[in-house]
C-alpha atoms as a PDB file:
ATOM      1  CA  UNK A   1       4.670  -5.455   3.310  1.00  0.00           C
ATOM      2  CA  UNK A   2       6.955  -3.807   1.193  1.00  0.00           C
ATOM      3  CA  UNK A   3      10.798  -2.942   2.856  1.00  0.00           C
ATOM      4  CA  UNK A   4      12.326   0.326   2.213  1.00  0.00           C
ATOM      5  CA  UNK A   5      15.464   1.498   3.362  1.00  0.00           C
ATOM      6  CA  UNK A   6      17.868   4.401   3.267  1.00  0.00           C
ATOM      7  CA  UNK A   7      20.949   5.910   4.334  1.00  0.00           C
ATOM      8  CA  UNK A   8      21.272   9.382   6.216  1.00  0.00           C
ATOM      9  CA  UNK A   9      23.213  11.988   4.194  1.00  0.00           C
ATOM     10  CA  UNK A  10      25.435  14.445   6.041  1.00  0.00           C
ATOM     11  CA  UNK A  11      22.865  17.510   5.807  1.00  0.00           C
ATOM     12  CA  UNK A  12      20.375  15.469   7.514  1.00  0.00           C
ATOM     13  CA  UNK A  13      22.604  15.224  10.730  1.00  0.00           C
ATOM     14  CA  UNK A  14      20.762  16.736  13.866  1.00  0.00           C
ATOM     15  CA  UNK A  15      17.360  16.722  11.973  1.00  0.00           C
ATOM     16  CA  UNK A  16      14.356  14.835  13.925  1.00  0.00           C
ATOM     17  CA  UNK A  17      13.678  11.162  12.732  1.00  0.00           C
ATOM     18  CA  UNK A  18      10.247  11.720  12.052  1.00  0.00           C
ATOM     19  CA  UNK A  19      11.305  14.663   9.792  1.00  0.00           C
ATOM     20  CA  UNK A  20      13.499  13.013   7.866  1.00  0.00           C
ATOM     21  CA  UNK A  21      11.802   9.825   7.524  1.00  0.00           C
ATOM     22  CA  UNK A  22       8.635  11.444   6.031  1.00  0.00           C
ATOM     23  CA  UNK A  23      10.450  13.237   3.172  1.00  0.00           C
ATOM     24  CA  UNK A  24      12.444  10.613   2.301  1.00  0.00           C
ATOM     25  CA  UNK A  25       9.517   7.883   2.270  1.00  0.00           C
ATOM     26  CA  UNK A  26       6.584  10.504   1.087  1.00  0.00           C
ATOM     27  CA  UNK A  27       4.710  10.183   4.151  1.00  0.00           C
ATOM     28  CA  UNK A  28       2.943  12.397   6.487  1.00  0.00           C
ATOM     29  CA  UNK A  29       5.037  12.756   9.595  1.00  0.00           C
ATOM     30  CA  UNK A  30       1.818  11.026  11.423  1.00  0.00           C
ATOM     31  CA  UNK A  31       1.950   8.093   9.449  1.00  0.00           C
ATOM     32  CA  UNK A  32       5.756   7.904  10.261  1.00  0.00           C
ATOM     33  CA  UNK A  33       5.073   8.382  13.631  1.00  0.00           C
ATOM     34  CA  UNK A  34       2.517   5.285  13.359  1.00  0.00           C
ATOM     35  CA  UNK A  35       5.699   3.116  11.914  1.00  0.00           C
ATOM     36  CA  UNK A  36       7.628   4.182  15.158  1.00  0.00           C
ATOM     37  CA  UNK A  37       4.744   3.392  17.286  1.00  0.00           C
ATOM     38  CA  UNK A  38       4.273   0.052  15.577  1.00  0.00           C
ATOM     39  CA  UNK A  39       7.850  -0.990  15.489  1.00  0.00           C
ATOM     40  CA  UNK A  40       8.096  -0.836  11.736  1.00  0.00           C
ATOM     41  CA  UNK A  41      10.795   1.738  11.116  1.00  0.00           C
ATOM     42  CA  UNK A  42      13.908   1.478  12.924  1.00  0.00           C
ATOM     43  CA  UNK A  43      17.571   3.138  12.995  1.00  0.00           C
ATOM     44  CA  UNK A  44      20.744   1.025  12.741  1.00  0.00           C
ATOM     45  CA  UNK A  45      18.252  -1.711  13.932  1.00  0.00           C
ATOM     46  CA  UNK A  46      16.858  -0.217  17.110  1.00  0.00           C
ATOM     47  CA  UNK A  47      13.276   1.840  17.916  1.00  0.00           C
ATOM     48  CA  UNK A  48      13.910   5.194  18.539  1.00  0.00           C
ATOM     49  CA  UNK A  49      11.208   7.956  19.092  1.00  0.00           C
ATOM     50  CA  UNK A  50       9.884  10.501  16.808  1.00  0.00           C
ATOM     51  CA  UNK A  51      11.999  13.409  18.038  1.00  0.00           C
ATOM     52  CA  UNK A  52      15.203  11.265  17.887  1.00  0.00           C
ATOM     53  CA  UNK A  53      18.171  13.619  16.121  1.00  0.00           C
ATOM     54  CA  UNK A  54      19.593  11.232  13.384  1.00  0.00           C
ATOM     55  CA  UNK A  55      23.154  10.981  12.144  1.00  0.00           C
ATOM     56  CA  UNK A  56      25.141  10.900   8.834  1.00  0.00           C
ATOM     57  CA  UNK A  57      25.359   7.660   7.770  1.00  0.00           C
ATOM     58  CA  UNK A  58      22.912   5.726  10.358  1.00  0.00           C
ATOM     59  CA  UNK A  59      20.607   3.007   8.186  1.00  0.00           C
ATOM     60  CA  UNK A  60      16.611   3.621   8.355  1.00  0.00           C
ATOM     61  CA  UNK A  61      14.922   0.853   7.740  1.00  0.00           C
ATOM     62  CA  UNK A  62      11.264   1.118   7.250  1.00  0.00           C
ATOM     63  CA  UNK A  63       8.278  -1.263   6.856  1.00  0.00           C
ATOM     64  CA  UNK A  64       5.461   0.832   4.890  1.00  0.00           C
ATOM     65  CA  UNK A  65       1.666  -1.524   4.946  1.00  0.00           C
ATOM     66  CA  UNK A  66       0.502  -2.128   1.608  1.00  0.00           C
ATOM     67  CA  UNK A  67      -2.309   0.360   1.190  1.00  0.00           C
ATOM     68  CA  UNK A  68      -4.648  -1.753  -0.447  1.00  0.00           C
ATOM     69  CA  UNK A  69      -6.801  -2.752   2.212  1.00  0.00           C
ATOM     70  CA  UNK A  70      -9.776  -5.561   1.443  1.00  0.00           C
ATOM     71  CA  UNK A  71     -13.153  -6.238   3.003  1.00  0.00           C
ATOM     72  CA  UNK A  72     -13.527  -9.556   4.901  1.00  0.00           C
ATOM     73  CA  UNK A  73     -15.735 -11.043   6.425  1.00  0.00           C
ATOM     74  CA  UNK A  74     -15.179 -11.096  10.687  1.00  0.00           C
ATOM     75  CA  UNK A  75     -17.968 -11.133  13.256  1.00  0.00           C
ATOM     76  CA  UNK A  76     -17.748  -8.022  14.932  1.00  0.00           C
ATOM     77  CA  UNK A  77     -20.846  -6.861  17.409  1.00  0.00           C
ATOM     78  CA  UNK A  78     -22.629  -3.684  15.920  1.00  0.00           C
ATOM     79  CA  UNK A  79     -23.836  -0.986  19.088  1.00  0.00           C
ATOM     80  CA  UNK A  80     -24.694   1.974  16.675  1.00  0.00           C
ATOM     81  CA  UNK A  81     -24.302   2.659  13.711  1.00  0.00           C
ATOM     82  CA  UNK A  82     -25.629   5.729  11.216  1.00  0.00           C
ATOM     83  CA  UNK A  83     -23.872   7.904   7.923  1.00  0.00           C
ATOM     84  CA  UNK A  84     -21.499   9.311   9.983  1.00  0.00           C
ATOM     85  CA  UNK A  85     -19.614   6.722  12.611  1.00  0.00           C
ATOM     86  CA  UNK A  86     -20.237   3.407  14.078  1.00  0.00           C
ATOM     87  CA  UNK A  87     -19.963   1.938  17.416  1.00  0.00           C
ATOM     88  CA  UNK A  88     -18.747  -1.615  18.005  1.00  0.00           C
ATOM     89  CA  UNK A  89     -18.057  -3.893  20.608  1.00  0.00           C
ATOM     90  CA  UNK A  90     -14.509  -5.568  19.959  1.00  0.00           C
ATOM     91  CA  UNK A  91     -13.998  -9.173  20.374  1.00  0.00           C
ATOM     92  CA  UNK A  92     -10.706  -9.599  21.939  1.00  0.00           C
ATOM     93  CA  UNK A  93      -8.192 -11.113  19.884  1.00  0.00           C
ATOM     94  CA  UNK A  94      -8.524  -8.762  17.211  1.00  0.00           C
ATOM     95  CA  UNK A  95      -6.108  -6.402  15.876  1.00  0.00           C
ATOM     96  CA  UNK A  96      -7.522  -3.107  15.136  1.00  0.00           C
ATOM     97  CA  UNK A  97      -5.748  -2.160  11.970  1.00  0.00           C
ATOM     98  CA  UNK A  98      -2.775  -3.690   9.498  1.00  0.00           C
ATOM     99  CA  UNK A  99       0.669  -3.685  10.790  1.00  0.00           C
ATOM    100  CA  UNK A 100       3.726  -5.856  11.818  1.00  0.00           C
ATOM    101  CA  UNK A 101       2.637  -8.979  11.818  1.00  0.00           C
ATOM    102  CA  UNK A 102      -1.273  -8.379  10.985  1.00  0.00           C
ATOM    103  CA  UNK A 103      -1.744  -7.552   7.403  1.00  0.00           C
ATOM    104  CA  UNK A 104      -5.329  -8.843   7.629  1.00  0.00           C
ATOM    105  CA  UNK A 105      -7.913 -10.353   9.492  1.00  0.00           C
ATOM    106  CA  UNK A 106      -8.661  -6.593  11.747  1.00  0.00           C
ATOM    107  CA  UNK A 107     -10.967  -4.842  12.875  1.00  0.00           C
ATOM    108  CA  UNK A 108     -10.026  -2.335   9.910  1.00  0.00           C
ATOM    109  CA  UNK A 109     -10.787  -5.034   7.612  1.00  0.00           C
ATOM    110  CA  UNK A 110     -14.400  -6.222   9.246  1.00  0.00           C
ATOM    111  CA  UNK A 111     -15.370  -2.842   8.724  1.00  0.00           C
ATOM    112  CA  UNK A 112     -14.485  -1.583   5.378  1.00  0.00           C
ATOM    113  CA  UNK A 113     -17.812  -2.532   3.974  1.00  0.00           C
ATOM    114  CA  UNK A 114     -19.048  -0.534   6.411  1.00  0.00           C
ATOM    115  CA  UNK A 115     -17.782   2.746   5.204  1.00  0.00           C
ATOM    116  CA  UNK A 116     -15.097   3.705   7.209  1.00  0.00           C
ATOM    117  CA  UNK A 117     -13.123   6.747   6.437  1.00  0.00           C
ATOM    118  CA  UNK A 118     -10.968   9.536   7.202  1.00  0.00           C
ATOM    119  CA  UNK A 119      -7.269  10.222   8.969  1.00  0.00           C
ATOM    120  CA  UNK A 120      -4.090  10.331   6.743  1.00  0.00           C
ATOM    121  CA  UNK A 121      -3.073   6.875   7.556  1.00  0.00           C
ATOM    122  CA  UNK A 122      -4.409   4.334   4.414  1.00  0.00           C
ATOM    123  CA  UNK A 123      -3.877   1.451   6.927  1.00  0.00           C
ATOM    124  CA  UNK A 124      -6.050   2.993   9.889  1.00  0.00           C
ATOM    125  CA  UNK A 125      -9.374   4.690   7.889  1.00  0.00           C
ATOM    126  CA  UNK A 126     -11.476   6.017  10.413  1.00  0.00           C
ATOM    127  CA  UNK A 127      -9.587   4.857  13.207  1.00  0.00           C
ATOM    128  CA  UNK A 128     -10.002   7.425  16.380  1.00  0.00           C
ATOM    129  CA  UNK A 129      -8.526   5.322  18.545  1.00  0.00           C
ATOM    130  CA  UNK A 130      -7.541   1.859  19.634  1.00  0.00           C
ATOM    131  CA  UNK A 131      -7.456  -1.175  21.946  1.00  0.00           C
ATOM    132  CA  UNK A 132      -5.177  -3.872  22.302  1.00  0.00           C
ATOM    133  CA  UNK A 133      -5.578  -7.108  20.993  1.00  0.00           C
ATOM    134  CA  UNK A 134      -6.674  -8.706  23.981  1.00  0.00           C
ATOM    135  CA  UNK A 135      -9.104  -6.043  25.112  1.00  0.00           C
ATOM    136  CA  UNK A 136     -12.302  -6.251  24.706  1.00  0.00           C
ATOM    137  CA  UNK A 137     -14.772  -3.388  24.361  1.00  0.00           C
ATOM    138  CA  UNK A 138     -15.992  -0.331  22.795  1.00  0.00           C
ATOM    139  CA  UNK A 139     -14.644   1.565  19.926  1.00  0.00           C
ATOM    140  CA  UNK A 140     -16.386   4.500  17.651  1.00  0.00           C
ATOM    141  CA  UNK A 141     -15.133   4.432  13.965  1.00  0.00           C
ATOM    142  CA  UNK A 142     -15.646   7.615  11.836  1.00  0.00           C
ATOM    143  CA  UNK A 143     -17.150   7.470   8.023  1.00  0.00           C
ATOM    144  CA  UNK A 144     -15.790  10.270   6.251  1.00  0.00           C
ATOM    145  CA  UNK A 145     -13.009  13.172   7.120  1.00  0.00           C
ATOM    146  CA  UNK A 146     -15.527  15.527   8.592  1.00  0.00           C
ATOM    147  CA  UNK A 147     -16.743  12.794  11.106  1.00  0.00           C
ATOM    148  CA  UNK A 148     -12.888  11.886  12.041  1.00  0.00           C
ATOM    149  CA  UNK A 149     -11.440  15.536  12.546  1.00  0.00           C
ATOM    150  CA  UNK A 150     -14.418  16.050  14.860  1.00  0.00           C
ATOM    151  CA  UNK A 151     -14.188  12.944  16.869  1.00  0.00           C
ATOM    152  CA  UNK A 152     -10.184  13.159  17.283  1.00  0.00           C
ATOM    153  CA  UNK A 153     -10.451  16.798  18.207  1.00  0.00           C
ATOM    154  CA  UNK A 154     -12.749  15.979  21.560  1.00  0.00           C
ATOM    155  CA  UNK A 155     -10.006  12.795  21.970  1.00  0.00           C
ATOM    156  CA  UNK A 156      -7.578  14.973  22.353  1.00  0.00           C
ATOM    157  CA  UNK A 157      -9.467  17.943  24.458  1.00  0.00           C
ATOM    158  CA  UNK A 158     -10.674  15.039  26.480  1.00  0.00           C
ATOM    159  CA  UNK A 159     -14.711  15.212  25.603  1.00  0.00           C
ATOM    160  CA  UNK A 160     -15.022  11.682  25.324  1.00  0.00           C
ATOM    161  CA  UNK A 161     -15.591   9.152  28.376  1.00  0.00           C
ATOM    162  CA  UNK A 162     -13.962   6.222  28.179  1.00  0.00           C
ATOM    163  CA  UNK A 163     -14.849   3.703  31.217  1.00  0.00           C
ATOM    164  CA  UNK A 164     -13.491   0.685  31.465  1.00  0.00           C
ATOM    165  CA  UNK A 165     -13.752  -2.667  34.101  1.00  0.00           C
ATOM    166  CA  UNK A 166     -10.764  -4.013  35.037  1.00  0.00           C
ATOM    167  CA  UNK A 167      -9.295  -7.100  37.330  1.00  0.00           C
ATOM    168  CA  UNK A 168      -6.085  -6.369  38.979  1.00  0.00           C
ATOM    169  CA  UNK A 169      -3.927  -8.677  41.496  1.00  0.00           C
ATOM    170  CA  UNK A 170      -3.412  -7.436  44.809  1.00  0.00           C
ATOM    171  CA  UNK A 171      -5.931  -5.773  47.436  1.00  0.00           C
ATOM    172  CA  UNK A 172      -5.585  -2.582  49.631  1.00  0.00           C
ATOM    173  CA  UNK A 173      -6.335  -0.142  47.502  1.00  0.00           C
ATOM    174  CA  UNK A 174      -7.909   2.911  48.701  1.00  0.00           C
ATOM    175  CA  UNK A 175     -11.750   3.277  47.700  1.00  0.00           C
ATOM    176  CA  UNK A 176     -10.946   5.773  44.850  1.00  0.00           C
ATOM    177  CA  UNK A 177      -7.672   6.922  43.195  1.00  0.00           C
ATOM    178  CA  UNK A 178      -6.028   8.844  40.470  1.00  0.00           C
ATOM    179  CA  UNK A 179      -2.521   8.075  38.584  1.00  0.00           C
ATOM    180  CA  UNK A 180      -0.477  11.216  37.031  1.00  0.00           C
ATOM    181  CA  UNK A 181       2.422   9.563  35.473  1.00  0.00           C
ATOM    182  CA  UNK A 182       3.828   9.978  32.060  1.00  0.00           C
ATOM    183  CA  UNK A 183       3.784   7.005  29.872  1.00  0.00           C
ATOM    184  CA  UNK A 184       5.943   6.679  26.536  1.00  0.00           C
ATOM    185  CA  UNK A 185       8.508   4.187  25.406  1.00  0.00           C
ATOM    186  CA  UNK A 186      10.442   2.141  27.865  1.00  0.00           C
ATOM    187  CA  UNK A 187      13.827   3.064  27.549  1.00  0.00           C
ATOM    188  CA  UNK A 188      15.789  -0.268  28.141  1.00  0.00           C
ATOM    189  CA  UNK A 189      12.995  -1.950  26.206  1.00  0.00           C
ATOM    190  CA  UNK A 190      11.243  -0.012  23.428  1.00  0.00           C
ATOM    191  CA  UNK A 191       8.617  -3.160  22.817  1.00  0.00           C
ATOM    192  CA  UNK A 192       7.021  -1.820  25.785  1.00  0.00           C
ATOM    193  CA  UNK A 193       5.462   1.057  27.445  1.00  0.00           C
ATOM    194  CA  UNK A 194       6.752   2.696  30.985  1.00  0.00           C
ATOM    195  CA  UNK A 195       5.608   5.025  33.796  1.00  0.00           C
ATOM    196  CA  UNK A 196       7.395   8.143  34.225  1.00  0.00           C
ATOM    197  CA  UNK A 197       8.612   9.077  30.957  1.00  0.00           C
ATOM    198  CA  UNK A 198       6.809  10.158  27.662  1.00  0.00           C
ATOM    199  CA  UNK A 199       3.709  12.073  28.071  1.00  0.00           C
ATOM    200  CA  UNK A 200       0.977  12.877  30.363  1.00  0.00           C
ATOM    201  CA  UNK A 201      -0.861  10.369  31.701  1.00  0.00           C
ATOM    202  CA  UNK A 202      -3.907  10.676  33.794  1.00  0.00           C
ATOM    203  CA  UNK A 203      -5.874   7.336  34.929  1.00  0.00           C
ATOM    204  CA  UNK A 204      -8.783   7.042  37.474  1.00  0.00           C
ATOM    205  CA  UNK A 205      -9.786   4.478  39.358  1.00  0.00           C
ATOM    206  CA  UNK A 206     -12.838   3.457  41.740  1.00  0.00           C
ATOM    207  CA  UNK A 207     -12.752   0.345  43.983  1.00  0.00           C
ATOM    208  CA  UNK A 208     -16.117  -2.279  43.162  1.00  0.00           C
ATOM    209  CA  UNK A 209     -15.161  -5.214  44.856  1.00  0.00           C
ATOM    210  CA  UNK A 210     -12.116  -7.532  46.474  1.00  0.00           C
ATOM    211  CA  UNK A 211     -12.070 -11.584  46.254  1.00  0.00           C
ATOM    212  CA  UNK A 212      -9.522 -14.252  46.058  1.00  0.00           C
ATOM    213  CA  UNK A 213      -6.478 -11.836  46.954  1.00  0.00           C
ATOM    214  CA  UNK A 214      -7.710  -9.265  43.861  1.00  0.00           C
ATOM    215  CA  UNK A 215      -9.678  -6.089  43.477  1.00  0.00           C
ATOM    216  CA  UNK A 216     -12.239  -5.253  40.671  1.00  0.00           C
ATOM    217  CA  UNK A 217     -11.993  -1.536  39.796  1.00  0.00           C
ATOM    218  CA  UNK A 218     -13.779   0.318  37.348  1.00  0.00           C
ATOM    219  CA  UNK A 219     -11.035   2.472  35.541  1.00  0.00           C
ATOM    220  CA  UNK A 220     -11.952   5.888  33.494  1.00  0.00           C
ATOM    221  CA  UNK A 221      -9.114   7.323  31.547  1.00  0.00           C
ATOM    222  CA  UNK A 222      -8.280  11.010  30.877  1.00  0.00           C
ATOM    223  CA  UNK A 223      -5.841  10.512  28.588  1.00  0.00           C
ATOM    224  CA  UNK A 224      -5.133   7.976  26.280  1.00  0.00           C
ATOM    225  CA  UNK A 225      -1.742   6.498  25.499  1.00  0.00           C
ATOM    226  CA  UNK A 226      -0.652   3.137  24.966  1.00  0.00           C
ATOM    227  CA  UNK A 227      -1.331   0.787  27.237  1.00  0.00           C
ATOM    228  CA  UNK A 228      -1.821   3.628  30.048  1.00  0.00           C
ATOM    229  CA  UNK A 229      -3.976   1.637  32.042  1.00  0.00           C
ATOM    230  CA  UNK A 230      -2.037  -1.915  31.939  1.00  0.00           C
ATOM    231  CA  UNK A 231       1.375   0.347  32.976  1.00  0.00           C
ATOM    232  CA  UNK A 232      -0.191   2.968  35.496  1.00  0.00           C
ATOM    233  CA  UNK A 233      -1.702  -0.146  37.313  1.00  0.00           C
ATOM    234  CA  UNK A 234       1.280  -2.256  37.581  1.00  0.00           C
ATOM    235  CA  UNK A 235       3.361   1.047  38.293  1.00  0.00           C
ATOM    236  CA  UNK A 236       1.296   1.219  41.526  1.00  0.00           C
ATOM    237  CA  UNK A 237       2.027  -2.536  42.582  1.00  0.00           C
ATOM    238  CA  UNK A 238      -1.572  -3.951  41.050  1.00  0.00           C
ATOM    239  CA  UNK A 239      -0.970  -4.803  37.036  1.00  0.00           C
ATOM    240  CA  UNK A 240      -4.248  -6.153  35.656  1.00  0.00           C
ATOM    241  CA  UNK A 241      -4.897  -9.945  35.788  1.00  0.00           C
ATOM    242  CA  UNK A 242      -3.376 -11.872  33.643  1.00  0.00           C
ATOM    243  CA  UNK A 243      -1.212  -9.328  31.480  1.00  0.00           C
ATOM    244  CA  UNK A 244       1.840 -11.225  30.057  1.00  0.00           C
ATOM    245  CA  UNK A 245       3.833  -7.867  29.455  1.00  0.00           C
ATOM    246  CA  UNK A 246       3.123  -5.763  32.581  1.00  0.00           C
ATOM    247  CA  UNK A 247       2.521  -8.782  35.245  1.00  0.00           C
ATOM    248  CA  UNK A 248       2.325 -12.158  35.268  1.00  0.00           C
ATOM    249  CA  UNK A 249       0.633 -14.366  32.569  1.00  0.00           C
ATOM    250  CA  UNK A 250      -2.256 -17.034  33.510  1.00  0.00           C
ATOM    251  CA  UNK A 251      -2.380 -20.168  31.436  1.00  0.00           C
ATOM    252  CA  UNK A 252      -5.950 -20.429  29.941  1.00  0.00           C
ATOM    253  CA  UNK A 253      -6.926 -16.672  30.864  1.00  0.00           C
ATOM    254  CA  UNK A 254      -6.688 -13.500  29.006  1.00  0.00           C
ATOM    255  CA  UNK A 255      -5.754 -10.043  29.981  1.00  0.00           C
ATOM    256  CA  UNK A 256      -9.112  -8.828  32.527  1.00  0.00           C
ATOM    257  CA  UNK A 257      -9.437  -5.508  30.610  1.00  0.00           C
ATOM    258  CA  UNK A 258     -12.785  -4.326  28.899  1.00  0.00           C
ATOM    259  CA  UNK A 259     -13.863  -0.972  27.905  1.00  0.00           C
ATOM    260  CA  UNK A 260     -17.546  -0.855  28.870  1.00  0.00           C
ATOM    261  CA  UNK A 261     -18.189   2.692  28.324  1.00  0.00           C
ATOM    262  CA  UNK A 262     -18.075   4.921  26.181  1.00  0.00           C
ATOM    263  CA  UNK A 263     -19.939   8.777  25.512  1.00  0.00           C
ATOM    264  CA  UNK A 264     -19.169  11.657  23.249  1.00  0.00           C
ATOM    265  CA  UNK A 265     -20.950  14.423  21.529  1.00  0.00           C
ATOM    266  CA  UNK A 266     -22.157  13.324  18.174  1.00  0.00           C
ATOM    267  CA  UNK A 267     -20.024  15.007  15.640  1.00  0.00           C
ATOM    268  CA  UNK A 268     -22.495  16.140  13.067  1.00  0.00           C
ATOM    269  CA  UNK A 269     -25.512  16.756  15.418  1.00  0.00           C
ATOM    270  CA  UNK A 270     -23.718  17.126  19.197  1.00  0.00           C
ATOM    271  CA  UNK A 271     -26.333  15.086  20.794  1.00  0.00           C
ATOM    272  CA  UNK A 272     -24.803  13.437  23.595  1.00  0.00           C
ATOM    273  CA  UNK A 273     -24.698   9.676  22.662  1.00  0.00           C
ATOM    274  CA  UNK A 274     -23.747   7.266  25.865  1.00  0.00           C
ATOM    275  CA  UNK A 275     -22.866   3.440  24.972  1.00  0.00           C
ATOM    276  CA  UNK A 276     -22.205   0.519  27.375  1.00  0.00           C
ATOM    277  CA  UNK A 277     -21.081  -3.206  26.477  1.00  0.00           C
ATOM    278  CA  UNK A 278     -21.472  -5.772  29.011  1.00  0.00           C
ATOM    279  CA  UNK A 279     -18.909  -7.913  30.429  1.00  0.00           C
ATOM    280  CA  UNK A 280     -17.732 -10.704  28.059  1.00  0.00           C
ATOM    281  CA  UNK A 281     -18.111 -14.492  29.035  1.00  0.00           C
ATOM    282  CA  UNK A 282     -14.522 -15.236  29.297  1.00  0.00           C
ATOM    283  CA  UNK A 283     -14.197 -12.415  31.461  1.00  0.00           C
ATOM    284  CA  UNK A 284     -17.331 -13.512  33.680  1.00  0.00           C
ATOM    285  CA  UNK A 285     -15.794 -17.084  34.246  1.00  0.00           C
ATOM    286  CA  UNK A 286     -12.239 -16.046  34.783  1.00  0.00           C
ATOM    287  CA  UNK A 287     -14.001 -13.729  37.532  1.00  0.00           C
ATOM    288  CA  UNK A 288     -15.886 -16.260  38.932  1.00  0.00           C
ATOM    289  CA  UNK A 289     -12.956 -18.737  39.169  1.00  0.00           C
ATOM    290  CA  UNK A 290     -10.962 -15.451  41.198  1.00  0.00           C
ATOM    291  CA  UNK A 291     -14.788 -15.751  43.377  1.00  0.00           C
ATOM    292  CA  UNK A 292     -16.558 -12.543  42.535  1.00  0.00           C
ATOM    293  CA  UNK A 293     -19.545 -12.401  43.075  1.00  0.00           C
END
């Protein structure tokens, strides 16, 4: 991943990072905004945010992906697929795209072949949106710019359903809730998301079923920031099961998160397509051992 680095010249002072960093590199201030997001482009050696008004002489360091991407070959469930987008089910432990860390083996990389397309970011072709590593679930991937503008425009005026089943410690929750909290960038640790700052944040929740001292809740998001609904549920007292940054980690068990819905308007003919993925295995067992039913 190739290292760039430069110094801020006095006529820069006051400007926004994200500004500056995308003349000075030749990026689109999106893709630099990606860097931030990923931890790949710091100041003086910290994180900072996009809006973030640099000074003379502070040292920008920057990661920048290699652009040249390759097919492999990864075992990734197909749920729909035609010229225009595909649907899959994501194992977890995949990455969805190159970055720190993870220049290959994605999701990114599984589907190339495929004919993925379409955002300004060479790492993330036809990448509409994401899941964690350890997530499990649905994602639609776009083939071709007309398919992605279309499919990020109802992300972000909140046309698509998202729906996801989640496992979260602690009981006494009320039958059905909502949580309006900003989430953005922790600020005493930047490696990790927080309640209450950032921006809006809107998570639902409905109540299926208690056992073992947790609650199974079926969780449908509004919004979509990073890790909204592992930080809106531990900002209430309940983190999801298992979550090694926002609760408490379980030897042997992975994060209970899985996104097992998912609907939008076709972009090219608006028929309303619905999609559903069924609970994983490992997610079944680690249930059963908490004695759901």
């Amino acid at each position: 991943m190739p290292e760039e680095a430069f110094e801020i010249g006095p006529g820069e002072t006051g400007e926004r990072l994200d500004r500056v960093a995308a003349r000075r590199l030749g990026l689109s201030r999106s893709a630099v905004r990606r860097l931030l997001d990923d931890g790949l482009l710091l100041v003086a050696g910290s994180r900072e945010s996009a809006s973030y008004k640099v000074r003379g002489g502070e040292l920008v360091e920057a990661s920048v992906p290699d652009e040249g991407l390759s097919p492999e070959e990864i075992p990734v469930p197909i749920v729909f697929e035609d010229e225009h987008l595909i649907v899959v089910d994501k194992p977890a432990g995949l990455v969805v795209h190159p970055g720190a860390g993870n220049p290959s083996g994605t999701l990114v990389n599984a589907m190339l072949s495929r004919g993925i397309s379409g955002g300004e970011d060479p790492a993330r072709p036809g990448v509409v949106h994401r899941l964690d590593r350890d997530t499990s679930g649905l994602m639609v991937l776009a083939k071709g710019e007309p398919a992605y503008s279309r499919l990020v425009g109802m992300m972000s005026r909140r046309e698509v359903g998202r729906v996801y089943r989640a496992v979260v410690v602690g009981t006494g929750l009320p039958e059905t809730g909502t949580i309006d909290s900003p989430v953005g960038r922790d600020p005493d640790n930047p490696t990790l998301m927080a309640a209450g700052v950032g921006k809006e944040a809107v998570t639902h929740f409905e109540k299926l079923a208690e056992a073992g001292g947790h609650t199974m809740l079926r969780v449908r998001l509004e919004t979509g920031r990073t890790h909204q609904i592992r930080v809106h549920l531990s900002a209430i007292g309940h983190p999801v099961y298992a979550d090694p940054l926002y609760g408490t980690p379980v030897p042997g068990r992975r994060l209970w998160l899985h996104a097992e819905r998912l609907a939008f308007r076709h972009p090219a003919t608006g028929e309303r397509r619905e999609f559903e993925a069924p609970t994983p295995e490992d997610l079944e067992l680690a249930a059963g051992f908490l004695h759901f039913t």
